[in-house]
C-alpha atoms as a PDB file:
ATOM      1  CA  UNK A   1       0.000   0.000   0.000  1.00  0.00           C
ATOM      2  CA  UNK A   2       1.730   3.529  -0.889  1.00  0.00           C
ATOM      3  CA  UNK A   3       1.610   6.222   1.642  1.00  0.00           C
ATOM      4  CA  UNK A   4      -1.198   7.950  -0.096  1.00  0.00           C
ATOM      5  CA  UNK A   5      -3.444   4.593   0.444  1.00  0.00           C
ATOM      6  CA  UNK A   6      -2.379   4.812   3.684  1.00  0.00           C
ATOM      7  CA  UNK A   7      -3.157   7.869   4.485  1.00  0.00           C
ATOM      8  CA  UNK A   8      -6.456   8.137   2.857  1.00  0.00           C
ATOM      9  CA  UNK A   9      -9.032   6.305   5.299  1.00  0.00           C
ATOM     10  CA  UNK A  10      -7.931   9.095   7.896  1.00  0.00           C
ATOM     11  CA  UNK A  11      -8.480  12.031   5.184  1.00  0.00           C
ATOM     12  CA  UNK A  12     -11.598  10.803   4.908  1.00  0.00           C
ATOM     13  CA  UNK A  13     -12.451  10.316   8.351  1.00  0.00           C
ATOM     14  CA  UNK A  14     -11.469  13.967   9.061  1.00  0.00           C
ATOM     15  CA  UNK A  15     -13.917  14.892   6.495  1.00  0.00           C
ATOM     16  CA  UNK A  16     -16.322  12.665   6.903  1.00  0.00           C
ATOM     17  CA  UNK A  17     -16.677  11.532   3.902  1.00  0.00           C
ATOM     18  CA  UNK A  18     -17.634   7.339   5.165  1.00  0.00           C
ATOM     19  CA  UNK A  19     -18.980   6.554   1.706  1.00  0.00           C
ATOM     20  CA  UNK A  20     -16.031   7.461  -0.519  1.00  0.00           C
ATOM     21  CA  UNK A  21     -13.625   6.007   2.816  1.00  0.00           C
ATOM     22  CA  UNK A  22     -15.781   2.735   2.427  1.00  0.00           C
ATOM     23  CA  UNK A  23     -15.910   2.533  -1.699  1.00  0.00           C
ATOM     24  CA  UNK A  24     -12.618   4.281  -2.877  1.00  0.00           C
ATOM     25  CA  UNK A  25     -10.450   1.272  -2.893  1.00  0.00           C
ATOM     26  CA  UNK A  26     -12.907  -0.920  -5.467  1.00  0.00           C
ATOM     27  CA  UNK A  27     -13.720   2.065  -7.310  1.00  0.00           C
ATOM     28  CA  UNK A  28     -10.012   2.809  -7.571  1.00  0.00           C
ATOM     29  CA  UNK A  29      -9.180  -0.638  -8.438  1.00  0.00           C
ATOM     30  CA  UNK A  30     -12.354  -0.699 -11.118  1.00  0.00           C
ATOM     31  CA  UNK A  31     -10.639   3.269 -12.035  1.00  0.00           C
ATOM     32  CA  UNK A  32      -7.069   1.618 -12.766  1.00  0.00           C
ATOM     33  CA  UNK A  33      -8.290  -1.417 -14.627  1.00  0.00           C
ATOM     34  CA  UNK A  34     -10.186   0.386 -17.045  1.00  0.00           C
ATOM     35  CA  UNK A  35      -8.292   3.804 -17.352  1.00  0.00           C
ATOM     36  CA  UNK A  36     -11.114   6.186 -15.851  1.00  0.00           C
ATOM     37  CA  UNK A  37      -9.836   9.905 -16.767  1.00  0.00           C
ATOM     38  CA  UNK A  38      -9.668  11.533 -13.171  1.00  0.00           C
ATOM     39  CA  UNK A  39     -13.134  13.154 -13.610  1.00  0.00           C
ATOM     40  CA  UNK A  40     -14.921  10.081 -13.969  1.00  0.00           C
ATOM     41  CA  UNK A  41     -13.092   8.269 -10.676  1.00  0.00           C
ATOM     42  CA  UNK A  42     -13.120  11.831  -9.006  1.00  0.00           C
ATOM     43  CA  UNK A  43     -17.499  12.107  -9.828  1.00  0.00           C
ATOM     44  CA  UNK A  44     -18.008   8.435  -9.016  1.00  0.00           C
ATOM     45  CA  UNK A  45     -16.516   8.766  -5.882  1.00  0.00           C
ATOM     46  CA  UNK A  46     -18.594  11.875  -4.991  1.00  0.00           C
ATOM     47  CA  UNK A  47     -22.038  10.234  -6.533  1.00  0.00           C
ATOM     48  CA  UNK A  48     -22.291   7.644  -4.244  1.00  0.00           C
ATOM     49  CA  UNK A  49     -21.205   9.632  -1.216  1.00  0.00           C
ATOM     50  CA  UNK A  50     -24.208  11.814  -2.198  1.00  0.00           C
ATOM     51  CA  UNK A  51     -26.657   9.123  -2.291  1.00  0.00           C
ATOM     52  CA  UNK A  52     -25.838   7.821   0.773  1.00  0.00           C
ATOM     53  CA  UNK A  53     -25.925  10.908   2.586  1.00  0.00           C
ATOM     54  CA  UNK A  54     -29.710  11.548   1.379  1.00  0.00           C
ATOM     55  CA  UNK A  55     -30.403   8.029   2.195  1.00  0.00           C
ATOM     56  CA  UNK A  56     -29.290   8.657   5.859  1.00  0.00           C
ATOM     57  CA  UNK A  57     -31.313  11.919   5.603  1.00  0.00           C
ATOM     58  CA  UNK A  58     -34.721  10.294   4.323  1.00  0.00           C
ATOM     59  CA  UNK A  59     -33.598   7.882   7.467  1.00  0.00           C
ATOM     60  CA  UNK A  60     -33.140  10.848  10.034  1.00  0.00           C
ATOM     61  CA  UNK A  61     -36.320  12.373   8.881  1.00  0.00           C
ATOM     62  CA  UNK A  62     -38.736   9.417   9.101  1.00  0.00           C
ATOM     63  CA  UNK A  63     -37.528   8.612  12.227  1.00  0.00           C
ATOM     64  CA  UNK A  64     -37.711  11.807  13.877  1.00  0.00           C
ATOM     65  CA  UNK A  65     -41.247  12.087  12.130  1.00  0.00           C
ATOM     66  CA  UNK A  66     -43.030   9.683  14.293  1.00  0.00           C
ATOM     67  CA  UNK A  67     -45.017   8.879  11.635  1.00  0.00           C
ATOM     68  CA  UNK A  68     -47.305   5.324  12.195  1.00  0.00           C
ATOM     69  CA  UNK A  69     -45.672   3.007  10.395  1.00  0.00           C
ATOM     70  CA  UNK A  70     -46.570   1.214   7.141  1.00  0.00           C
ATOM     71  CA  UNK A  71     -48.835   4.081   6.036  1.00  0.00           C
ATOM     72  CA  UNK A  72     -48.125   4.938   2.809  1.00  0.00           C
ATOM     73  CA  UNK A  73     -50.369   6.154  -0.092  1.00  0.00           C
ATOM     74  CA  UNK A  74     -50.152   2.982  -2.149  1.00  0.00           C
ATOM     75  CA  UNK A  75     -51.733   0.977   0.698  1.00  0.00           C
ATOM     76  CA  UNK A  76     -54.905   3.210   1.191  1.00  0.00           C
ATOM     77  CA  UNK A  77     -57.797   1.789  -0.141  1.00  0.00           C
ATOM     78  CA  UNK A  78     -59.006   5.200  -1.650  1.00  0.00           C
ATOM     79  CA  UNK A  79     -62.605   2.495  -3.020  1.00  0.00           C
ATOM     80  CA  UNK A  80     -63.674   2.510   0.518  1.00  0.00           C
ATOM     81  CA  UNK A  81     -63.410   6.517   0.608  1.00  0.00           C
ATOM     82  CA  UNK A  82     -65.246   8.140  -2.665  1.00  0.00           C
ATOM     83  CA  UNK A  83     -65.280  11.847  -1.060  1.00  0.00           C
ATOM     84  CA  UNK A  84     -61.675  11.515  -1.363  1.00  0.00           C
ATOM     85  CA  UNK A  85     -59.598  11.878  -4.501  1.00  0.00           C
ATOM     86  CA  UNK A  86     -56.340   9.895  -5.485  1.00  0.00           C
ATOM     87  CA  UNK A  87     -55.594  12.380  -8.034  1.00  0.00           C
ATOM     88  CA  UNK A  88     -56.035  15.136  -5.549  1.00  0.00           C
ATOM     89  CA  UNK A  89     -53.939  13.454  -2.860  1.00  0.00           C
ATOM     90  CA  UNK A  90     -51.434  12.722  -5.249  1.00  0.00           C
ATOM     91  CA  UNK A  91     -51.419  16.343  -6.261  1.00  0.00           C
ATOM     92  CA  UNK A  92     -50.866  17.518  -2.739  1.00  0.00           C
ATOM     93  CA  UNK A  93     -47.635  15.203  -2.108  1.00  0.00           C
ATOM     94  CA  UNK A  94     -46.343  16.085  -5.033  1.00  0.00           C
ATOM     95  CA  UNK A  95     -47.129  19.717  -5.672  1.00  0.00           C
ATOM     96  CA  UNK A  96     -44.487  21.952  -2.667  1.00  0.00           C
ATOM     97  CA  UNK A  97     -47.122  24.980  -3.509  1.00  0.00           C
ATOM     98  CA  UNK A  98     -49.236  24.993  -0.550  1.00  0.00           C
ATOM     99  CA  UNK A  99     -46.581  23.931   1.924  1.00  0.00           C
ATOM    100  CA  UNK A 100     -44.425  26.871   0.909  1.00  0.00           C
ATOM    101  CA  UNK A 101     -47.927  28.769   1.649  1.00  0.00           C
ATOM    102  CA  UNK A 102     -48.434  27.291   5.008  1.00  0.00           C
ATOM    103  CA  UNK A 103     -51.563  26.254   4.256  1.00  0.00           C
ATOM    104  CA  UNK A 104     -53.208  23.498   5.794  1.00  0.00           C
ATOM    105  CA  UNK A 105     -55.117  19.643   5.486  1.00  0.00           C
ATOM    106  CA  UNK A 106     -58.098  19.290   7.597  1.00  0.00           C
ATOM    107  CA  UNK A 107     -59.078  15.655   8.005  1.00  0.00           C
ATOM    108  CA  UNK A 108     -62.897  14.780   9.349  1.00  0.00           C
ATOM    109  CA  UNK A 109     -65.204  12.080   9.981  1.00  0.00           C
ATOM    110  CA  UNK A 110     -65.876   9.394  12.331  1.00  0.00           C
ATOM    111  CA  UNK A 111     -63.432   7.253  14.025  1.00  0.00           C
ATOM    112  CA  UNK A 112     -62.048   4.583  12.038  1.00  0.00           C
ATOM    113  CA  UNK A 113     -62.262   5.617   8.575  1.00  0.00           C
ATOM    114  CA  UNK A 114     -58.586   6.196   7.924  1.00  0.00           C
ATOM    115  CA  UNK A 115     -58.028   9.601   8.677  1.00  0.00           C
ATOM    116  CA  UNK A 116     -54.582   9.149  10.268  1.00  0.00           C
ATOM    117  CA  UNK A 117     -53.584   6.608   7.461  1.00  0.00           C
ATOM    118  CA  UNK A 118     -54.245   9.429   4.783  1.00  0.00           C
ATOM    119  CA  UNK A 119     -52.111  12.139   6.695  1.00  0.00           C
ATOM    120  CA  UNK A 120     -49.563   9.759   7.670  1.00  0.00           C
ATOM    121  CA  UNK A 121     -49.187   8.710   3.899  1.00  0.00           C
ATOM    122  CA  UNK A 122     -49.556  12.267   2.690  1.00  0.00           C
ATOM    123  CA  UNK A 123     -46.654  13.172   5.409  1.00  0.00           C
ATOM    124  CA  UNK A 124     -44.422  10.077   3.923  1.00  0.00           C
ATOM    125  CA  UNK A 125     -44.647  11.549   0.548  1.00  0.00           C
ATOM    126  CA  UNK A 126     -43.479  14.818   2.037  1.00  0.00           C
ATOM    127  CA  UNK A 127     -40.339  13.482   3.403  1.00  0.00           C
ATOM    128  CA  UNK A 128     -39.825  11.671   0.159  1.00  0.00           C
ATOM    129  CA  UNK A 129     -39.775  15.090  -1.345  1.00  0.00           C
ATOM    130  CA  UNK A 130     -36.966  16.970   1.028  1.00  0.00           C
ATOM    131  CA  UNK A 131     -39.602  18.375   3.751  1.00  0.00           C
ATOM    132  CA  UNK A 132     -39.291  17.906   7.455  1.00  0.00           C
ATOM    133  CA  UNK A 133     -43.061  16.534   8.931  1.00  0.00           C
ATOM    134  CA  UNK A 134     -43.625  15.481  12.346  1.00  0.00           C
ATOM    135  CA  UNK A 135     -46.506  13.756  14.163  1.00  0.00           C
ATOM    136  CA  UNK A 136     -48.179  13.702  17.175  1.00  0.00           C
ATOM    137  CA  UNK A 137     -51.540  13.304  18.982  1.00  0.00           C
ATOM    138  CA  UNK A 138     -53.087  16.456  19.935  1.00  0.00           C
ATOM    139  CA  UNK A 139     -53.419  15.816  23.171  1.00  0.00           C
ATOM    140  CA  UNK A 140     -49.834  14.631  24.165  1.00  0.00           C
ATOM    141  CA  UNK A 141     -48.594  18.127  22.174  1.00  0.00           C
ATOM    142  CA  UNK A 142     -51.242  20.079  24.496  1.00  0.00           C
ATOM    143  CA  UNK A 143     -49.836  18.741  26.951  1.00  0.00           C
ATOM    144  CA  UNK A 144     -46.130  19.423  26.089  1.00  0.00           C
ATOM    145  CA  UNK A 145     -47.378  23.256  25.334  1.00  0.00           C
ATOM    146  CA  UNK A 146     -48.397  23.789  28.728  1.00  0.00           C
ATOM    147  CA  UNK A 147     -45.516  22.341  30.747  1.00  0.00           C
ATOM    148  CA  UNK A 148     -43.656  24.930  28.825  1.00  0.00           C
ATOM    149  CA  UNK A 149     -46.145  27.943  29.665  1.00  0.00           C
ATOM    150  CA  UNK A 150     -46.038  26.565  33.334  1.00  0.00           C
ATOM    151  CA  UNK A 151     -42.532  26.476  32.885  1.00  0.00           C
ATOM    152  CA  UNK A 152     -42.434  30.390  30.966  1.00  0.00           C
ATOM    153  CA  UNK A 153     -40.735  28.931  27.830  1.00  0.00           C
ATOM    154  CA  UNK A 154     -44.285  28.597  25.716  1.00  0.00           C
ATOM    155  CA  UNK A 155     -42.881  30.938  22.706  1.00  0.00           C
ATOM    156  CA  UNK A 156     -39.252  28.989  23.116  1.00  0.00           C
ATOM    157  CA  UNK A 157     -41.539  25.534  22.283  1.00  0.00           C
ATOM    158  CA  UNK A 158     -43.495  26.291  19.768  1.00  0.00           C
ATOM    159  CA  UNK A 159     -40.525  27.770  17.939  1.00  0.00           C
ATOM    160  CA  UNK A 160     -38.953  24.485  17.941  1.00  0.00           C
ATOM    161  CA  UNK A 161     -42.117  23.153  16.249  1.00  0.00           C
ATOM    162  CA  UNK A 162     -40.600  25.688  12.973  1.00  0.00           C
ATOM    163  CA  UNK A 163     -38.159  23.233  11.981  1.00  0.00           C
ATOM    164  CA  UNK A 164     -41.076  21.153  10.991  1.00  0.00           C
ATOM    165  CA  UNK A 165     -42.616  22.432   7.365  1.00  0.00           C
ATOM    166  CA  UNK A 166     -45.878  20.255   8.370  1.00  0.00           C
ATOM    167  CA  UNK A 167     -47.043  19.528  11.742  1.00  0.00           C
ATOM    168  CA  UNK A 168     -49.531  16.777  12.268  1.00  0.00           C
ATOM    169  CA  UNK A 169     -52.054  17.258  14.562  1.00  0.00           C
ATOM    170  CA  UNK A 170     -53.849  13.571  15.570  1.00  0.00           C
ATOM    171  CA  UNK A 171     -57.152  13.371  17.166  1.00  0.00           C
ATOM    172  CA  UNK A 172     -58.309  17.270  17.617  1.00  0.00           C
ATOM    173  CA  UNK A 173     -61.876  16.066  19.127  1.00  0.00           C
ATOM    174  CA  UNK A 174     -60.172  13.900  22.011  1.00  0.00           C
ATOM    175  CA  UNK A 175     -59.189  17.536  23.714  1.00  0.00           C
ATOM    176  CA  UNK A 176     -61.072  18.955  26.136  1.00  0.00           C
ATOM    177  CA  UNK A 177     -61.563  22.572  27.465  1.00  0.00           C
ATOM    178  CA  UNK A 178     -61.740  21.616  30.627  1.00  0.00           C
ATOM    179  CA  UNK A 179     -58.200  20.661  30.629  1.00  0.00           C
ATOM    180  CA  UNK A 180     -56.074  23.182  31.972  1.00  0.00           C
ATOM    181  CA  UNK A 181     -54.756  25.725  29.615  1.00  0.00           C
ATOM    182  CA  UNK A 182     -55.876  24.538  26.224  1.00  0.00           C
ATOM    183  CA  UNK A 183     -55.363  28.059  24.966  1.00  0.00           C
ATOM    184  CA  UNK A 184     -52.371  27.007  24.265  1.00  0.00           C
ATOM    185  CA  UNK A 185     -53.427  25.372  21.151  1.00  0.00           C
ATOM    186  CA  UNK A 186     -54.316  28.361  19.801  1.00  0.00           C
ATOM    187  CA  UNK A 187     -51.511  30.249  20.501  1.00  0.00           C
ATOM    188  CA  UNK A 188     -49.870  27.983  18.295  1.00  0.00           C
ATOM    189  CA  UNK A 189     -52.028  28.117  15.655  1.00  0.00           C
ATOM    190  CA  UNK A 190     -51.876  31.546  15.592  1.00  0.00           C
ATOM    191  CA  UNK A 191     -47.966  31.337  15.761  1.00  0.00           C
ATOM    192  CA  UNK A 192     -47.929  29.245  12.631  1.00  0.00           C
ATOM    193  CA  UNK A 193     -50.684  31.046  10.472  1.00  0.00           C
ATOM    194  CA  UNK A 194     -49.782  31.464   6.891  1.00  0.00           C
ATOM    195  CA  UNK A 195     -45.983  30.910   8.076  1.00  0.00           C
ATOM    196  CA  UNK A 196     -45.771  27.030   8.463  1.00  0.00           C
ATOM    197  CA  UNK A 197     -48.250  24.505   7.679  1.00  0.00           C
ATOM    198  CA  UNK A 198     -50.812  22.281  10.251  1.00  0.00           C
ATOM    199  CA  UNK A 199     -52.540  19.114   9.318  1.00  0.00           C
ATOM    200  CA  UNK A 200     -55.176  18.368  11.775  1.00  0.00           C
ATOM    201  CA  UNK A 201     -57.935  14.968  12.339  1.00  0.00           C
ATOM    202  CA  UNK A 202     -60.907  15.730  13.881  1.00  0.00           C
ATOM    203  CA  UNK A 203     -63.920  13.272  15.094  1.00  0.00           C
ATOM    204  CA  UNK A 204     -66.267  16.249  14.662  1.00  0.00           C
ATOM    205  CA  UNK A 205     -66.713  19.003  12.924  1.00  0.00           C
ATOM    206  CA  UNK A 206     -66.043  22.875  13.217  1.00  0.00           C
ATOM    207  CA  UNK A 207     -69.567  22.956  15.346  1.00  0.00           C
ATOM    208  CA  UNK A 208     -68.208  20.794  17.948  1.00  0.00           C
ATOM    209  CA  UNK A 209     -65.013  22.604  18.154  1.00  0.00           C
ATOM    210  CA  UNK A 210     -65.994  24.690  20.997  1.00  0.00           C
ATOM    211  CA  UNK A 211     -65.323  21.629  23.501  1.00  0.00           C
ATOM    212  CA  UNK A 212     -61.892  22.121  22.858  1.00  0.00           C
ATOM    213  CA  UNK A 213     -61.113  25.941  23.112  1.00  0.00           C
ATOM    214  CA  UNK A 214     -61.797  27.645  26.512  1.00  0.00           C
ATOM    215  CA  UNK A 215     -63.658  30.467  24.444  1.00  0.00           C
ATOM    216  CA  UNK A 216     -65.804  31.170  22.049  1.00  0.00           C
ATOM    217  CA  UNK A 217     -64.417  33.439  20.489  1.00  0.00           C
ATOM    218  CA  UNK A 218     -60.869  31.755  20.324  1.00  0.00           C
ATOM    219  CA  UNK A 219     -63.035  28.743  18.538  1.00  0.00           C
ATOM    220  CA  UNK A 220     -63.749  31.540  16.212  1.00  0.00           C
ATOM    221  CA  UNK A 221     -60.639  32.513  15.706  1.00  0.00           C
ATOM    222  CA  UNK A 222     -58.962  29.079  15.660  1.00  0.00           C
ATOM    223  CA  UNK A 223     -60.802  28.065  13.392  1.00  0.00           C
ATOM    224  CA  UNK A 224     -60.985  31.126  11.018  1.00  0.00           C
ATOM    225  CA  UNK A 225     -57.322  30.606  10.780  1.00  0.00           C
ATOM    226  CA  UNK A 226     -57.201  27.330   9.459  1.00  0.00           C
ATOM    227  CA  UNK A 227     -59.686  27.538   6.998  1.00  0.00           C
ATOM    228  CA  UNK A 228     -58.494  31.078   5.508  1.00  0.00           C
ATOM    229  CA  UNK A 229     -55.759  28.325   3.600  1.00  0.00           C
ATOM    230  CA  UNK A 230     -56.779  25.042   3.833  1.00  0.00           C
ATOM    231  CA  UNK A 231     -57.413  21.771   2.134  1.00  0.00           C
ATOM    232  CA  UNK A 232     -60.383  20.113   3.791  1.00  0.00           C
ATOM    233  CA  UNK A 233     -61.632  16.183   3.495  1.00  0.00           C
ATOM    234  CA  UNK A 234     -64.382  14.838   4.611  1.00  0.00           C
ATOM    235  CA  UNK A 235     -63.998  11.144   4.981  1.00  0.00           C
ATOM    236  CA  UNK A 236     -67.798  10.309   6.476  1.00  0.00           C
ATOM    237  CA  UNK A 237     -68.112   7.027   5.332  1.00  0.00           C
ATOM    238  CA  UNK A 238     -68.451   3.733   7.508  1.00  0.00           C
ATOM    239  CA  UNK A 239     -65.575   2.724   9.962  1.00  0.00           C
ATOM    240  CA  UNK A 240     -63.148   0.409   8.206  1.00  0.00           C
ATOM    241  CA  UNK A 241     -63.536  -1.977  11.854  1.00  0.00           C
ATOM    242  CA  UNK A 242     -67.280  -2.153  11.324  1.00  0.00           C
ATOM    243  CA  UNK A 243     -67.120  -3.318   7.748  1.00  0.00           C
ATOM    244  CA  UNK A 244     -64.953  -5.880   8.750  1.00  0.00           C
ATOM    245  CA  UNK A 245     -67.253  -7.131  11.690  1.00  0.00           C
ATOM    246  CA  UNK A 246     -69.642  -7.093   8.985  1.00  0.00           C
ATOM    247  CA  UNK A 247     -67.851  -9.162   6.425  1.00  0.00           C
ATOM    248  CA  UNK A 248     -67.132 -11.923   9.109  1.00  0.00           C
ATOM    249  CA  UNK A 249     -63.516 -11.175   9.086  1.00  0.00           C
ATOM    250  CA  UNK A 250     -61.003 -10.969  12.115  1.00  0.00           C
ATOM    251  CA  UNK A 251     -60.171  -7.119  12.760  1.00  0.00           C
ATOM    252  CA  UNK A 252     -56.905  -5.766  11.410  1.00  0.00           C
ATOM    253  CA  UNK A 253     -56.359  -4.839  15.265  1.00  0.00           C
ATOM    254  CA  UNK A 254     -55.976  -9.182  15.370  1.00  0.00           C
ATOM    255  CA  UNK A 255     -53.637  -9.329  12.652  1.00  0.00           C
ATOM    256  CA  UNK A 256     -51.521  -5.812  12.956  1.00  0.00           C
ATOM    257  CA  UNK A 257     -51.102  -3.580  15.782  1.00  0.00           C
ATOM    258  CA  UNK A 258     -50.799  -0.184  13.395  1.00  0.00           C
ATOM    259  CA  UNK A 259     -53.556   2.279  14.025  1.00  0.00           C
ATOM    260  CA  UNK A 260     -56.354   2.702  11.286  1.00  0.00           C
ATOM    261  CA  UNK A 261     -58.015   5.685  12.524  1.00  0.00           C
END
């Protein structure tokens, strides 16, 4: 091995390159055997470092997602859900228009009919696409928000939340205003308005909304600001778990332990 060889694996620790400190030597050998001009060994080389660093990134971004897993768009059965377009789904992954926007998704209907699935698979596509998405159930975030008002770091937390191009808001309905400082949901609502985008699934609709805001008015106002930009479905149709009692069939819940609703 010459000295350069040699001294290679630490250049490449030092600039942590792993890829090209994992690959050089084959490539290299593969370079020498079939007289690659420099360029060509030089952009191989970098290629595959490149692709392996978006690889980890799509990893890093999933992960810290906390998306449910195994919800993707090609295993939603959009037959069962007519009020809802493939097309316009599609569209929405693919299309960075409304995200740039911060405009948001509004998901209704009744428990079990696949709201999360859609928003999870809609959030999956994102990430596929370069954007940062996170998830969570409303009521563990409310919960977050005011430990950090308790703690006088409220505008500190929901700036954190920035980072995230689409936040995914799980189960709206299951909050309840008598909960101790709930207003804190609308403070960050407000905080995100036309700035960063909100997807949110709600058991009921806007008219049942004032369960979950201590005010009227901030119901009002809540949900004035969501709708201003929004993309709204309405998934009323019957609950996938009741078709399947129906049909004879054992539950999904038997068979998988991933969350339809």
């Amino acid at each position: 091995m010459t000295d350069v060889a040699a001294r290679l694996p630490l250049i490449l620790t030092e600039l942590r390159l792993p890829t090209i400190k994992r690959l050089w030597g084959a490539l290299a050998a593969q370079s020498n055997k079939e007289g690659w001009p420099a360029e060509r060994f030089l952009a191989a080389v970098m290629e595959h470092e490149l692709a392996e660093r978006e690889t980890r990134r799509l990893e890093r971004h999933r992960l810290e997602s906390q998306l449910l897993p195994g919800k993707l768009l090609s295993s939603f059965d959009f037959t069962t859900v007519p009020t809802v377009s493939k097309a316009h789904v599609t569209a929405l992954v693919e299309s960075d228009g409304w995200i740039e926007q911060g405009a948001n998704l509004l998901l209704f209907g009744p428990p079990g009919v696949g709201k999360s699935h859609l928003v999870c698979a809609i959030g999956n596509g994102l990430i596929d696409r370069g954007y940062r998405v996170h998830f969570t159930r409303t009521s563990d975030l409310v919960q977050r928000l005011q430990v950090a008002r308790r703690e006088m770091r409220l505008p500190a937390e929901i700036a954190k939340l920035d980072r995230f191009d689409l936040l995914i808001l799980d189960d709206l309905s299951y909050v309840r205003r008598d909960q101790a400082e709930t207003s804190v949901l609308f403070e960050l609502i407000a905080a995100r308005y036309e700035r960063k985008s909100l997807a949110i699934t709600a058991n009921q609709p806007f008219s049942g909304w004032d369960q979950v805001f201590p005010e009227v008015a901030m119901t009002l106002a809540a949900v004035d600001r969501l709708v201003h930009h929004s993309t709204i479905f309405e998934l009323n149709v019957e609950s996938y778990r009741r078709r399947v009692a129906k049909s004879g069939q054992a539950p999904a819940s038997e068979k998988s332990t991933t969350k339809k609703d």
